[in-house]
C-alpha atoms as a PDB file:
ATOM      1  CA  UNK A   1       0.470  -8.830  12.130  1.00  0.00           C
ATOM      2  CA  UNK A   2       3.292  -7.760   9.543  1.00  0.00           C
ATOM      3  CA  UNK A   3       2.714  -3.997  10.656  1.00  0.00           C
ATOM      4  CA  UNK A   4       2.748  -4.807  14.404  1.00  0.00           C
ATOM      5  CA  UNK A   5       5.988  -6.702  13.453  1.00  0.00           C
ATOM      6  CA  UNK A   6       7.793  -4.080  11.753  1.00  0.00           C
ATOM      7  CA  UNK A   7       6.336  -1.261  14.574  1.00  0.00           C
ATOM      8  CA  UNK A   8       8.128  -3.688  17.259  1.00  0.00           C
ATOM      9  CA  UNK A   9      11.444  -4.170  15.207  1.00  0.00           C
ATOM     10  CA  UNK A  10      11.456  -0.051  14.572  1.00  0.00           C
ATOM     11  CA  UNK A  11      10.874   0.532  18.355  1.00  0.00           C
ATOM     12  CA  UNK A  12      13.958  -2.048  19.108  1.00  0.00           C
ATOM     13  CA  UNK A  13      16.233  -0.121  16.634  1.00  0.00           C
ATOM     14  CA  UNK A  14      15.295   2.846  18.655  1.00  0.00           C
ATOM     15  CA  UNK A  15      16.052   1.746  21.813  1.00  0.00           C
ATOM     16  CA  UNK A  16      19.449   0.146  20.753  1.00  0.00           C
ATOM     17  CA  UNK A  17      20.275   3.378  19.112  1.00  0.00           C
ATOM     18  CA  UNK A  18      19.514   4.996  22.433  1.00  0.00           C
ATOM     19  CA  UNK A  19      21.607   2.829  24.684  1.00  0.00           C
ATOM     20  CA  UNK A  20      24.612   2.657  22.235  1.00  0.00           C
ATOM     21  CA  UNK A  21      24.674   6.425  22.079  1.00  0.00           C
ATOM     22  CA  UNK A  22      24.348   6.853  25.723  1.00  0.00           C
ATOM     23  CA  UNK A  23      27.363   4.239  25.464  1.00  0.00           C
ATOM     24  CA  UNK A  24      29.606   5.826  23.052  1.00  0.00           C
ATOM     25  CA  UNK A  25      28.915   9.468  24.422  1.00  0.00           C
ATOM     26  CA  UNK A  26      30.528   8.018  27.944  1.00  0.00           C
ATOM     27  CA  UNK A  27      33.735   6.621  26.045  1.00  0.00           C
ATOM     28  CA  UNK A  28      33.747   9.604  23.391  1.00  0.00           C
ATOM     29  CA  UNK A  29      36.293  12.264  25.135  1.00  0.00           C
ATOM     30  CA  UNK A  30      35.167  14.890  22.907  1.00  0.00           C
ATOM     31  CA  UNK A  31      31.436  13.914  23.030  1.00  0.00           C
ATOM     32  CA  UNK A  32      31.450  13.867  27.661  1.00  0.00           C
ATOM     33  CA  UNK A  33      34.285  17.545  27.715  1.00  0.00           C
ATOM     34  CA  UNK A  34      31.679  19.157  24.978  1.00  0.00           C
ATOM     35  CA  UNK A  35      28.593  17.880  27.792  1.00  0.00           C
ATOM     36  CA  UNK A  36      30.525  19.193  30.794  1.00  0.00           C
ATOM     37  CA  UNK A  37      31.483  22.641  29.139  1.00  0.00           C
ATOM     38  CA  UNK A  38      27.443  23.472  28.083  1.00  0.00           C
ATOM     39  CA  UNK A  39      26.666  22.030  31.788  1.00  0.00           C
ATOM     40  CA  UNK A  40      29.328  24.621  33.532  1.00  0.00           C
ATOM     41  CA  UNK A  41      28.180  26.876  31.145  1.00  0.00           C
ATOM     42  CA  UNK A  42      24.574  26.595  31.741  1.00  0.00           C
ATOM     43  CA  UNK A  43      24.731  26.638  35.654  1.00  0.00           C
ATOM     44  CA  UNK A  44      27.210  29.649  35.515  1.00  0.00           C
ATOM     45  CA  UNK A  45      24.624  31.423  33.481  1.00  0.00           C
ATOM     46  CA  UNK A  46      21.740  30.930  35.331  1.00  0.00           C
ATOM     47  CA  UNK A  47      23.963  32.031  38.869  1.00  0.00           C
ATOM     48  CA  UNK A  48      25.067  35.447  37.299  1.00  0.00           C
ATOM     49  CA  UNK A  49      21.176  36.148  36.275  1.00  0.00           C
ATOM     50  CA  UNK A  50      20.479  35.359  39.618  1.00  0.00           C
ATOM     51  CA  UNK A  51      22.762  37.862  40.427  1.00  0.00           C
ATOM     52  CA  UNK A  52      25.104  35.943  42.428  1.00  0.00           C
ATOM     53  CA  UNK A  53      28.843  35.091  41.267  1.00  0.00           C
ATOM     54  CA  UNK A  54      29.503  31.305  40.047  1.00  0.00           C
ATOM     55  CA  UNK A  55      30.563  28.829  43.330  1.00  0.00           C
ATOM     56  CA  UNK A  56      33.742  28.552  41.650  1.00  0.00           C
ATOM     57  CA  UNK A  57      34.789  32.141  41.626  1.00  0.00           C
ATOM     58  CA  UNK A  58      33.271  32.276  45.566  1.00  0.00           C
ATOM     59  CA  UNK A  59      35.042  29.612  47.305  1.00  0.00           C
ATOM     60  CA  UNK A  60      38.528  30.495  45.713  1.00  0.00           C
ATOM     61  CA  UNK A  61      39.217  27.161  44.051  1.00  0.00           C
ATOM     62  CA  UNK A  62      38.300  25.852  40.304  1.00  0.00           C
ATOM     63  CA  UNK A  63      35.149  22.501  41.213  1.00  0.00           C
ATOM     64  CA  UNK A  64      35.818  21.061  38.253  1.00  0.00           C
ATOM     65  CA  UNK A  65      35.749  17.109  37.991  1.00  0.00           C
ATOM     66  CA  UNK A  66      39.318  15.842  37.277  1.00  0.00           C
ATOM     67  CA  UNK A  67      38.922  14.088  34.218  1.00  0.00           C
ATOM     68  CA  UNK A  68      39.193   9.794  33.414  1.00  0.00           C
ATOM     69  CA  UNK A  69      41.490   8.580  31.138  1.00  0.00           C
ATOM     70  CA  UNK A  70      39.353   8.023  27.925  1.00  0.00           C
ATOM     71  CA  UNK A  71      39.647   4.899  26.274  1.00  0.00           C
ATOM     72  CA  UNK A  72      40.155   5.224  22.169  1.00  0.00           C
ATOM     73  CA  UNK A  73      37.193   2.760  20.519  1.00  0.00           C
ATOM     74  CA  UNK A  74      37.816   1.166  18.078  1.00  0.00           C
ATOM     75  CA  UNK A  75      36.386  -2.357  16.793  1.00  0.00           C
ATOM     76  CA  UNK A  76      38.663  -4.725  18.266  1.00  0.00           C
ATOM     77  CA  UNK A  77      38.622  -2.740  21.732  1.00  0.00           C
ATOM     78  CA  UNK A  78      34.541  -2.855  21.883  1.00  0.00           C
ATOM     79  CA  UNK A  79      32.980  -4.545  24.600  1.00  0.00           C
ATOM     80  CA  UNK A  80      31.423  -7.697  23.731  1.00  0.00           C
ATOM     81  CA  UNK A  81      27.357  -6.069  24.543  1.00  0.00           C
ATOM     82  CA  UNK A  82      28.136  -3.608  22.575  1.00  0.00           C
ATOM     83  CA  UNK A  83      29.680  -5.956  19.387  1.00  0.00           C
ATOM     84  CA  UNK A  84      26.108  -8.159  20.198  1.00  0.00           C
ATOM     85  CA  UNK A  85      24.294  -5.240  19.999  1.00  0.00           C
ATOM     86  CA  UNK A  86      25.649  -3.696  16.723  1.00  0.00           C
ATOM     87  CA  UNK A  87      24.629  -7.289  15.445  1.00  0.00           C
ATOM     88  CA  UNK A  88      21.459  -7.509  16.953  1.00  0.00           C
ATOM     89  CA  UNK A  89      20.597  -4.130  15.143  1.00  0.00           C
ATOM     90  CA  UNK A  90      22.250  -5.353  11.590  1.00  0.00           C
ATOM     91  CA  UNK A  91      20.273  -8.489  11.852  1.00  0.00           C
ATOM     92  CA  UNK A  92      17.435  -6.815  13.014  1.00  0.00           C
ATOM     93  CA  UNK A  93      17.618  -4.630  10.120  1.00  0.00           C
ATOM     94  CA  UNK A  94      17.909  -6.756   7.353  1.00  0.00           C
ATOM     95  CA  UNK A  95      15.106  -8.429   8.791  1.00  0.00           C
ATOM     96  CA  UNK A  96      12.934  -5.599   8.507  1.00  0.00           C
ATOM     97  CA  UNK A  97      14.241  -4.661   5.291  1.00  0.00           C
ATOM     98  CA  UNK A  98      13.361  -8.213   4.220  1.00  0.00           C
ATOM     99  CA  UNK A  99       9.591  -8.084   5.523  1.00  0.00           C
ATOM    100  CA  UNK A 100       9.156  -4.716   4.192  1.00  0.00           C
ATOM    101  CA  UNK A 101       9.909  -5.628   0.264  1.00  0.00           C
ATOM    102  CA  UNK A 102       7.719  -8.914   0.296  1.00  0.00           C
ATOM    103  CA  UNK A 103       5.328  -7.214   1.870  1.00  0.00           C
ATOM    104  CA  UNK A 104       5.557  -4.153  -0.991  1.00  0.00           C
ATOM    105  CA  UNK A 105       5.212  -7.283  -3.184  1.00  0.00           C
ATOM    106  CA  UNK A 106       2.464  -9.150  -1.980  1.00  0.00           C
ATOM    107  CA  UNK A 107       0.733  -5.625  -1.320  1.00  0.00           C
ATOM    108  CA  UNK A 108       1.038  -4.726  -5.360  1.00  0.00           C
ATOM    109  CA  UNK A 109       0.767  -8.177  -6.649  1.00  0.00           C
ATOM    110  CA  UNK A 110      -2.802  -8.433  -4.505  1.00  0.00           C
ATOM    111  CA  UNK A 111      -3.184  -4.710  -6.573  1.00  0.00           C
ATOM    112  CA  UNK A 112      -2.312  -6.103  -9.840  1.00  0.00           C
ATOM    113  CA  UNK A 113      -4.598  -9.160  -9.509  1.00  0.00           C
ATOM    114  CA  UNK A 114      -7.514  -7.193  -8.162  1.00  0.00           C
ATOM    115  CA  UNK A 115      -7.064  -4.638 -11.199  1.00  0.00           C
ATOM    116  CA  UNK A 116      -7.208  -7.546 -13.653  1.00  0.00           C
ATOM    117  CA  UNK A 117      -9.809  -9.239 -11.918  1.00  0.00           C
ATOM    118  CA  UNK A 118     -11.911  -6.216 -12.454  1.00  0.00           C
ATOM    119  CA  UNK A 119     -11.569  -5.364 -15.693  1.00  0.00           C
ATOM    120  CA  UNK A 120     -11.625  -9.600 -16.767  1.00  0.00           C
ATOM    121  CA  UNK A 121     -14.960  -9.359 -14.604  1.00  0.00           C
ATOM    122  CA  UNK A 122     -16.318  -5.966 -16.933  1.00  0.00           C
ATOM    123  CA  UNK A 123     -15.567  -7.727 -20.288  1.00  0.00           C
ATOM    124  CA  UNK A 124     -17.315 -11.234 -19.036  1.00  0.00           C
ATOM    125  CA  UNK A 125     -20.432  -9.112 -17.876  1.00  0.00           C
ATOM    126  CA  UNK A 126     -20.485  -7.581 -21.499  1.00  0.00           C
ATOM    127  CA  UNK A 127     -19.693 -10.723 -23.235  1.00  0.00           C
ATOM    128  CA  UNK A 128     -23.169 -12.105 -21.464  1.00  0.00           C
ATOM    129  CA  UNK A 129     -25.764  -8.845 -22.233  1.00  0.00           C
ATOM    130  CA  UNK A 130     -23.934  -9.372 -25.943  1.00  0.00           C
ATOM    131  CA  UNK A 131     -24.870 -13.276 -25.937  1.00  0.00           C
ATOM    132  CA  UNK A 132     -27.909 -13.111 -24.470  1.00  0.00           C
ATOM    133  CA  UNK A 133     -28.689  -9.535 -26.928  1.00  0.00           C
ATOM    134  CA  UNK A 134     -27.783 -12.212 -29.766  1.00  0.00           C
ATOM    135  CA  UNK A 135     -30.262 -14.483 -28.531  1.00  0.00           C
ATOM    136  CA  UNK A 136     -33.088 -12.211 -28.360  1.00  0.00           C
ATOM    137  CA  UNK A 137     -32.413 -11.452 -31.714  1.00  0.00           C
ATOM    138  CA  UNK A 138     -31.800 -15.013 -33.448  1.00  0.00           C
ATOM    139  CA  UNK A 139     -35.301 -16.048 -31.877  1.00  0.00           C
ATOM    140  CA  UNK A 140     -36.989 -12.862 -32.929  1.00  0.00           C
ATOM    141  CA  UNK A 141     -35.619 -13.801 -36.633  1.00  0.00           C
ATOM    142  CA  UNK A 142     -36.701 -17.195 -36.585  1.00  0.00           C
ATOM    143  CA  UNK A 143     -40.415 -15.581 -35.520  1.00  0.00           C
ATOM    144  CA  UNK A 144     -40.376 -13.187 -38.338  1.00  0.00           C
ATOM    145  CA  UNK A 145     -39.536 -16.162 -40.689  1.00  0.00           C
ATOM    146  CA  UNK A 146     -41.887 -18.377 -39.680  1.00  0.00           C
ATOM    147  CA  UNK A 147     -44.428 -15.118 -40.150  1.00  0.00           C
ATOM    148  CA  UNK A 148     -43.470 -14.585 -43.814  1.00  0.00           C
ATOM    149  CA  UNK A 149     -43.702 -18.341 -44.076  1.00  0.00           C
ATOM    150  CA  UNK A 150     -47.480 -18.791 -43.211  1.00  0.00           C
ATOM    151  CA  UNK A 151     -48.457 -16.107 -45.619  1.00  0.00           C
ATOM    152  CA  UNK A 152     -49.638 -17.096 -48.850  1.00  0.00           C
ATOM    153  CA  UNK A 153     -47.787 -14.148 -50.745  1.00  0.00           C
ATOM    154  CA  UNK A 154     -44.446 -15.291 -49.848  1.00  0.00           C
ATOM    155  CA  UNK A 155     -44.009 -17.995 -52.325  1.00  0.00           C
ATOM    156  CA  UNK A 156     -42.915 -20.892 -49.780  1.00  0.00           C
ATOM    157  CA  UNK A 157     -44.221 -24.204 -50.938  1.00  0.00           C
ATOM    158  CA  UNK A 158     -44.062 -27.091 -48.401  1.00  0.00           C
ATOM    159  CA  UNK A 159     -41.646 -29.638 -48.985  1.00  0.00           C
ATOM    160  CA  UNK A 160     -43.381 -32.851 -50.526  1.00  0.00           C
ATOM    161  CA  UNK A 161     -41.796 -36.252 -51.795  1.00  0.00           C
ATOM    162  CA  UNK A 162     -42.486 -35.627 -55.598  1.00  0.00           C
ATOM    163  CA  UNK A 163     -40.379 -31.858 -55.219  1.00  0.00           C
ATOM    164  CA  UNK A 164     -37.367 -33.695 -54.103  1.00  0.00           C
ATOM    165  CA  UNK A 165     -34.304 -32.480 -56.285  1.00  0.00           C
ATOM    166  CA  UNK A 166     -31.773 -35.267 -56.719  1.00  0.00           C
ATOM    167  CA  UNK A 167     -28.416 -33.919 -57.783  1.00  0.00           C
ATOM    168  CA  UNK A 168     -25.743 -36.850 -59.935  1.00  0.00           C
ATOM    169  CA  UNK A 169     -22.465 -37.509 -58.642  1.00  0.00           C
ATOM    170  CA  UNK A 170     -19.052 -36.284 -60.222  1.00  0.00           C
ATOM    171  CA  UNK A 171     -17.183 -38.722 -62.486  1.00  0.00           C
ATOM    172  CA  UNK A 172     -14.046 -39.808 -60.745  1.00  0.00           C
ATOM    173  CA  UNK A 173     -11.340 -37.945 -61.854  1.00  0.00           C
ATOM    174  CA  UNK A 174      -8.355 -39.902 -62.592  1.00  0.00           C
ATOM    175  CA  UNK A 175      -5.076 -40.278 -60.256  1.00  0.00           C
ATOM    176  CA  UNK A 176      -2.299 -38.182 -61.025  1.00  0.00           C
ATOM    177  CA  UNK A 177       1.067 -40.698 -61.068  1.00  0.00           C
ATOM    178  CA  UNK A 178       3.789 -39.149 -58.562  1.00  0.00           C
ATOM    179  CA  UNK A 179       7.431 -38.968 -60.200  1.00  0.00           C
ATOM    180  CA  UNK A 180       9.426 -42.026 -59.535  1.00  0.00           C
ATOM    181  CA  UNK A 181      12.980 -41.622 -58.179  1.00  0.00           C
ATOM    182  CA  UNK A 182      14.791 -42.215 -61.148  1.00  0.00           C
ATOM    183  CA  UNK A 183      12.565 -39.098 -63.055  1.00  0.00           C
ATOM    184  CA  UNK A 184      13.448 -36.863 -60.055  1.00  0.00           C
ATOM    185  CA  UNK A 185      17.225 -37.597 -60.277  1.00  0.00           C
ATOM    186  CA  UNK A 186      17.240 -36.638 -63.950  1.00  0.00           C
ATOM    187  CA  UNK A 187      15.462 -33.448 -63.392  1.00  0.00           C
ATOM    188  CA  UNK A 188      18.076 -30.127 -64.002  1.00  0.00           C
ATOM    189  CA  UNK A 189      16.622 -28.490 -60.675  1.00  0.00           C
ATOM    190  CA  UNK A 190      18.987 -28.784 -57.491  1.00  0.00           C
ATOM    191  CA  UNK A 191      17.994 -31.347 -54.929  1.00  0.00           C
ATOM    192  CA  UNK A 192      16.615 -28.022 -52.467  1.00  0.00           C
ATOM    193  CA  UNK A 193      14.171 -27.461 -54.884  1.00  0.00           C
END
């Protein structure tokens, strides 16, 4: 929908361009005399490779178009279509301007998020074959231990009531008295330290 957007505002640019060029050309002096002169120029030629003379030079008298006063354009003097155009196109462009950058940034931030998706995705998959590798082996451990544990030559003894090792308790130690106020105050150090 965005592209079909921006393909319709391109295609209206176009056009305006178009219609304000056809519309300055016909209030440009220099611009219509250049058009008539390649015109003239163009029919003359093909007439003398016909082999005939120009009309001009047959009937005796010079056909050219008298020429309209040319109005100067300038901004003020611009007819009012033409001023809505020349908005229509600014607005039109900023628009387009506008959908093109947000849609560069959705388009790279969808890129940016896929591309960490993927490689978040990679390290999860290894994460799970490690975990479930570390698995295998804690089980396979406990097997081989409970193996050397049934065999007579390994020196395990079950545990019994009479083999239980009771270990005394630590004497207290006795509490170390804090420094009272008045002993801090004497102290040489400053009070930062």
């Amino acid at each position: 929908m965005i592209v079909y957007v921006a393909t319709v505002t391109i295609s209206l640019q176009h056009r305006i361009q178009l219609v304000l060029f056809d519309r300055i050309c016909m209030y440009h002096p220099k611009r219509s005399s250049v058009e008539n002169r390649s015109s003239a120029q163009q029919r003359q030629r093909s007439s003398v490779s016909q082999g005939s003379a120009p009309k001009s030079q047959v009937a005796g008298f010079n056909q050219t178009q008298p020429r309209q006063p040319v109005r100067k354009l300038t901004p003020n003097s611009a007819p009012a279509w033409l001023k809505s155009l020349l908005t229509m196109q600014r607005g039109s462009l900023i628009i387009f301007c506008t959908l093109l950058g947000s849609i560069a940034l959705v388009y790279g931030y969808t890129a940016r998020t896929q591309d960490l998706w993927k490689t978040q995705h990679k390290q999860l998959k290894r994460f799970q074959t490690q975990e479930q590798q570390q698995a295998l082996m804690n089980e396979h451990l406990k097997q081989q231990l409970a193996e050397t544990a049934e065999t007579k030559s390994s020196g395990l003894v079950h545990p019994t009531p009479d083999r239980i090792v009771f270990i005394p308790s630590a004497t207290p130690r006795p509490n170390k008295s804090l420094p009272t106020p008045q002993q801090q105050a004497k102290s040489k150090l400053p009070v930062g330290y």
